[in-house]
Every structure is written in structure tokens, then in C-alpha cells.
N, C-alpha and C. Protein backbone atom coordinates (compact mmCIF):
# COMPACT_ATOMS: atom_id res chain seq x y z
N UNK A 1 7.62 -11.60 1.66
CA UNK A 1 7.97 -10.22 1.40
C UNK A 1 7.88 -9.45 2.70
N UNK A 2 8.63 -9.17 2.70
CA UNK A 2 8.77 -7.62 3.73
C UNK A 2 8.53 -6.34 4.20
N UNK A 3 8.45 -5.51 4.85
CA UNK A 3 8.33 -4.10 5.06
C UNK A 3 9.31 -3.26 4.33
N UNK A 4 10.56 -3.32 3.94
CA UNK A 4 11.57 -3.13 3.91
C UNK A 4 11.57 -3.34 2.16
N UNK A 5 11.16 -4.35 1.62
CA UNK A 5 11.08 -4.48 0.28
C UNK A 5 9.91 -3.48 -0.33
N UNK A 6 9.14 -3.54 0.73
CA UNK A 6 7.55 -2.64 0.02
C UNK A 6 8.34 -1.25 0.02
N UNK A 7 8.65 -0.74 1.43
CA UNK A 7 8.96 0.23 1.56
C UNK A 7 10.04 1.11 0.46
N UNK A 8 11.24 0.01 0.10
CA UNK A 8 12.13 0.55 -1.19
C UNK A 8 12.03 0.76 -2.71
N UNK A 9 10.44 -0.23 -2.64
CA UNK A 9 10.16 -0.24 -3.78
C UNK A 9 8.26 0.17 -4.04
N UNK A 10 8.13 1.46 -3.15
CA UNK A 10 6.78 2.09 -3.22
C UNK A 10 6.18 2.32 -4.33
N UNK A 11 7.09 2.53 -5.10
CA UNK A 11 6.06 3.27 -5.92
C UNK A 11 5.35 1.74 -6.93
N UNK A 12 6.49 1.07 -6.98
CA UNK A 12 5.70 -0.06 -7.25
C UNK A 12 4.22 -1.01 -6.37
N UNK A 13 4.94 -0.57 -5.54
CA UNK A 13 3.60 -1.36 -4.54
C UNK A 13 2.32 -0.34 -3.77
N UNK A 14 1.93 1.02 -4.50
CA UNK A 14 1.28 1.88 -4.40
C UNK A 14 -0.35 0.79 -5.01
N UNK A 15 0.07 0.16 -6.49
CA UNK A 15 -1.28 0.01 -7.24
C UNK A 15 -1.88 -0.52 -6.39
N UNK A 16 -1.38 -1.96 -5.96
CA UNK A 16 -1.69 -2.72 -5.08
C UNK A 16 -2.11 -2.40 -3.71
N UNK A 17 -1.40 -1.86 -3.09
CA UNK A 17 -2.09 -0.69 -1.87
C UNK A 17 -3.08 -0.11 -1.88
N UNK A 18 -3.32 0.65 -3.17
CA UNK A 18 -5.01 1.61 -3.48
C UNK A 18 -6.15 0.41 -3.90
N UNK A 19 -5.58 -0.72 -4.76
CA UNK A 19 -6.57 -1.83 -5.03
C UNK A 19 -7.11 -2.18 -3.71
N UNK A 20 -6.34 -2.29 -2.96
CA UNK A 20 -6.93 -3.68 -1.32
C UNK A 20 -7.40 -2.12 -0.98
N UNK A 21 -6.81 -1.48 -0.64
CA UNK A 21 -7.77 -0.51 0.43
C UNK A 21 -8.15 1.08 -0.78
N UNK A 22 -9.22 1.04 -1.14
CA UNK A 22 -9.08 2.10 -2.58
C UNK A 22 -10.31 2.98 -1.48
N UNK A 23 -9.85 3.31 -0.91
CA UNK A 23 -10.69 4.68 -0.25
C UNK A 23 -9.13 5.59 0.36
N UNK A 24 -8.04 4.91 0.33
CA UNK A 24 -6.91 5.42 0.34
C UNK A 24 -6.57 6.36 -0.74
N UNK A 25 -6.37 7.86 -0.30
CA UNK A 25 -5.87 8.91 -1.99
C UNK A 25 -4.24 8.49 -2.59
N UNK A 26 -4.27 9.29 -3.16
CA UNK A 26 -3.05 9.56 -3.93
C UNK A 26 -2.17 10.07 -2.89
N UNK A 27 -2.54 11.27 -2.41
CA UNK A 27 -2.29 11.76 -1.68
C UNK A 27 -1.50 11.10 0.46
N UNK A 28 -2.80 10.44 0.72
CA UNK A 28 -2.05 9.48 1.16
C UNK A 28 -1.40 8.37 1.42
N UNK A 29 -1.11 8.07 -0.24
CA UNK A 29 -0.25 7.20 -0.64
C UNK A 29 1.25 7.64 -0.61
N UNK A 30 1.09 8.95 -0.93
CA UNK A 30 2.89 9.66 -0.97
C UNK A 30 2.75 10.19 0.62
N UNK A 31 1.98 10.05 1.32
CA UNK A 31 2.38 10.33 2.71
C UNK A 31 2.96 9.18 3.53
N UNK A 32 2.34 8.26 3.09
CA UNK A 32 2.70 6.74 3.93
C UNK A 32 4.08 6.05 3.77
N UNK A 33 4.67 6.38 2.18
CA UNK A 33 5.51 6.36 1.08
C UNK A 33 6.13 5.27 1.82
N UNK A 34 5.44 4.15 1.99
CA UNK A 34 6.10 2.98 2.26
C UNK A 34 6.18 2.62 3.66
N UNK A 35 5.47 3.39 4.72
CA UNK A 35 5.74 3.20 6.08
C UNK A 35 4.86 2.22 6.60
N UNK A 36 4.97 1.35 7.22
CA UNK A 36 3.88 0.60 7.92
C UNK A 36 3.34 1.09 8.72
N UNK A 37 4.01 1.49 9.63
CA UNK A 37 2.83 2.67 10.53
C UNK A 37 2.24 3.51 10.09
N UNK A 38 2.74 4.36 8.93
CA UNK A 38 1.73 5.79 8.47
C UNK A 38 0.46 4.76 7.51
N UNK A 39 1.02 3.22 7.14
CA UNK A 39 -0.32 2.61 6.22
C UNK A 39 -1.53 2.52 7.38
N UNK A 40 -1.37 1.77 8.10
CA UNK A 40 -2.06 1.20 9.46
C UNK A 40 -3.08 2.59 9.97
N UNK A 41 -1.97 3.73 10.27
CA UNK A 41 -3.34 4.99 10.35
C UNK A 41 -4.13 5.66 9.37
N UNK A 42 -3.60 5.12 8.04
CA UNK A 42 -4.39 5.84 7.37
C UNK A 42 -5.51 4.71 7.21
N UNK A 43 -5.16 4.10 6.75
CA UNK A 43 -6.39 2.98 6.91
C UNK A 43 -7.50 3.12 7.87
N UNK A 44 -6.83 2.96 9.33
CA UNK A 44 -7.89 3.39 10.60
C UNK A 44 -8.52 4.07 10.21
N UNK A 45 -7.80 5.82 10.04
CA UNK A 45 -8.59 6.80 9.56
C UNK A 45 -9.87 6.75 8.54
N UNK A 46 -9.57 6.33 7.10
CA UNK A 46 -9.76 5.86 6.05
C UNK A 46 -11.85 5.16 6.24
N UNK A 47 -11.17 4.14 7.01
CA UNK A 47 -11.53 3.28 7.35
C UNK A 47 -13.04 3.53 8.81
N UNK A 48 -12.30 4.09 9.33
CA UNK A 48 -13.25 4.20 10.72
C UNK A 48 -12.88 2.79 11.67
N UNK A 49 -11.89 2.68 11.69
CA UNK A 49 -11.53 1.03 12.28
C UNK A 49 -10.71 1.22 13.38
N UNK A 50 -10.52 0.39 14.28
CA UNK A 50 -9.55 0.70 15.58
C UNK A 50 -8.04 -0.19 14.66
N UNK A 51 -7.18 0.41 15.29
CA UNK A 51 -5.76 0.39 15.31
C UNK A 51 -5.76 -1.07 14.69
N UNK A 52 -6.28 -2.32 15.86
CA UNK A 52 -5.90 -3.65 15.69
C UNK A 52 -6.94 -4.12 14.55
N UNK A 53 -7.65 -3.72 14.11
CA UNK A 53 -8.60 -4.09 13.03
C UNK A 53 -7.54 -3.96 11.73
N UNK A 54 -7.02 -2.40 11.75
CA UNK A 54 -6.12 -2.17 9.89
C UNK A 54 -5.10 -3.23 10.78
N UNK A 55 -4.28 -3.57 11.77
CA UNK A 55 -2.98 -4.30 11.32
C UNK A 55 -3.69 -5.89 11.02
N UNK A 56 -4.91 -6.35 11.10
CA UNK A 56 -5.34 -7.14 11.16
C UNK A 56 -5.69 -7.64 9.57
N UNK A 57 -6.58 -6.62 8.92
CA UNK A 57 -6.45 -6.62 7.89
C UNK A 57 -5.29 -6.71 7.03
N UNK A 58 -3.90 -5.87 7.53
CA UNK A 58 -2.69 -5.57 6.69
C UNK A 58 -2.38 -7.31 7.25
N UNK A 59 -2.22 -7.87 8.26
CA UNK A 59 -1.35 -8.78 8.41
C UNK A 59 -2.02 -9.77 7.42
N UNK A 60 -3.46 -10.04 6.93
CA UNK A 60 -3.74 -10.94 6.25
C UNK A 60 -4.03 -10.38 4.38
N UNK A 61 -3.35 -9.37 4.28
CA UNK A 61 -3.31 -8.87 3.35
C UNK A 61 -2.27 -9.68 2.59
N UNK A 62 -2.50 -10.41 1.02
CA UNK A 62 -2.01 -11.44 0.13
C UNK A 62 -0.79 -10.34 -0.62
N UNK A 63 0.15 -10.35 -0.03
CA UNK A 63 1.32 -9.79 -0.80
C UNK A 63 1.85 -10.34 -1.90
N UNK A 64 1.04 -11.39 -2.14
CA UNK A 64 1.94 -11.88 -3.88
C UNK A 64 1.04 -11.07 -4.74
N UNK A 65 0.09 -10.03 -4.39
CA UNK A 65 -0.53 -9.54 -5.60
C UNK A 65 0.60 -8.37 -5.74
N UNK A 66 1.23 -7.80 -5.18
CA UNK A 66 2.46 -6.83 -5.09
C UNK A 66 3.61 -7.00 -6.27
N UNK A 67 4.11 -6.79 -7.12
CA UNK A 67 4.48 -7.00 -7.90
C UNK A 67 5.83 -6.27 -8.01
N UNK A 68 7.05 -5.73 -6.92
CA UNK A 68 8.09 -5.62 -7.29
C UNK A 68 9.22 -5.46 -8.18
N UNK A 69 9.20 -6.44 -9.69
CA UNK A 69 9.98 -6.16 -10.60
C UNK A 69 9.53 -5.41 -11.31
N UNK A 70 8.11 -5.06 -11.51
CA UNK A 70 7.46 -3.94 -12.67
C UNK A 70 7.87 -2.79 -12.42
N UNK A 71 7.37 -1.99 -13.68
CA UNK A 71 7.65 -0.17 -13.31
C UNK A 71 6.45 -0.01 -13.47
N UNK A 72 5.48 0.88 -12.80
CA UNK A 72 4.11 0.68 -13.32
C UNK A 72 4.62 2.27 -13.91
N UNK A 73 5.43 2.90 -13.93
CA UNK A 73 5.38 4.01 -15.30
C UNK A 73 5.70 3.75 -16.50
N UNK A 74 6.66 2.94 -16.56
CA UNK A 74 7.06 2.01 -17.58
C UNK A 74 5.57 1.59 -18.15
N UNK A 75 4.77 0.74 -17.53
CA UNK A 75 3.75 0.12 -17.95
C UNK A 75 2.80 1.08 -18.66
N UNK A 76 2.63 2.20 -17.71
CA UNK A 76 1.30 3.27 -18.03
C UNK A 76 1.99 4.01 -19.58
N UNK A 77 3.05 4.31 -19.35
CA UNK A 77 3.76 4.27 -20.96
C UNK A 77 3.12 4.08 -22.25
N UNK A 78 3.30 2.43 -21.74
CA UNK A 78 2.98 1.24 -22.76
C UNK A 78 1.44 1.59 -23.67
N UNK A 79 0.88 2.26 -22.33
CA UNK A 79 -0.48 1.85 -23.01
C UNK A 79 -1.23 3.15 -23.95
């Protein structure tokens, strides 16, 4: 998976984003809205971490938990 797939399909890959790093808001979740660079500083920020630490983390971050075909409004719906 890609930058490019996360990025078109954010809002799906938000849950998953706040799960791995959940000191991340809401807030700058619709700021990042899919950017790899705005993820990476908020994280730092977030985080208290230098630059190469969040891409370090992001690069070994397990993207099959990302889930693409769902709607998670669809889902929250459901329940």
C-alpha cells in the first residue's frame, strides 16, 4: 500500500492512524488529511520525537491493519 492510496482514501484510514499513534486528535487527523509529511510532524510533535524517529516508526508501521474497502460511517451506522 501506498501514500497515495492512504491519502485518497483518509477517512478510511483515520481509525487505524489514531489506533497506532492515539495521542493524535481528531483534529489533527483532518489536518494531516492524508499527508505524509503533515503525519510525520504531528507525530514528532505529538510525540516529543525527532523527525527520523516518527518516519521510523511510520516506515515500520503494519499497513495491512488499514482497511481501504470499508466505510467506517457505514459501519458506525450499523451499530
Amino acid at each position: 500500500m501506498n501514500w497515495d492510496q492512504i491519502e485518497g482514501k483518509w477517512k478510511q484510514a483515520k481509525g487505524a492512524v489514531k489506533q497506532q499513534w492515539g495521542k493524535l486528535t481528531d483534529d489533527d487527523l483532518d489536518v494531516i488529511n492524508g499527508k505524509q509529511d503533515q503525519l510525520l510532524g504531528k507525530i514528532q510533535e505529538r510525540y516529543g520525537i525527532t523527525r527520523e524517529e516518527a518516519q521510523k516508526q511510520l516506515d515500520s508501521w503494519d499497513f495491512s491493519k488499514v482497511s481501504l474497502d470499508r466505510d467506517p460511517m457505514r459501519d458506525r451506522k450499523a451499530s
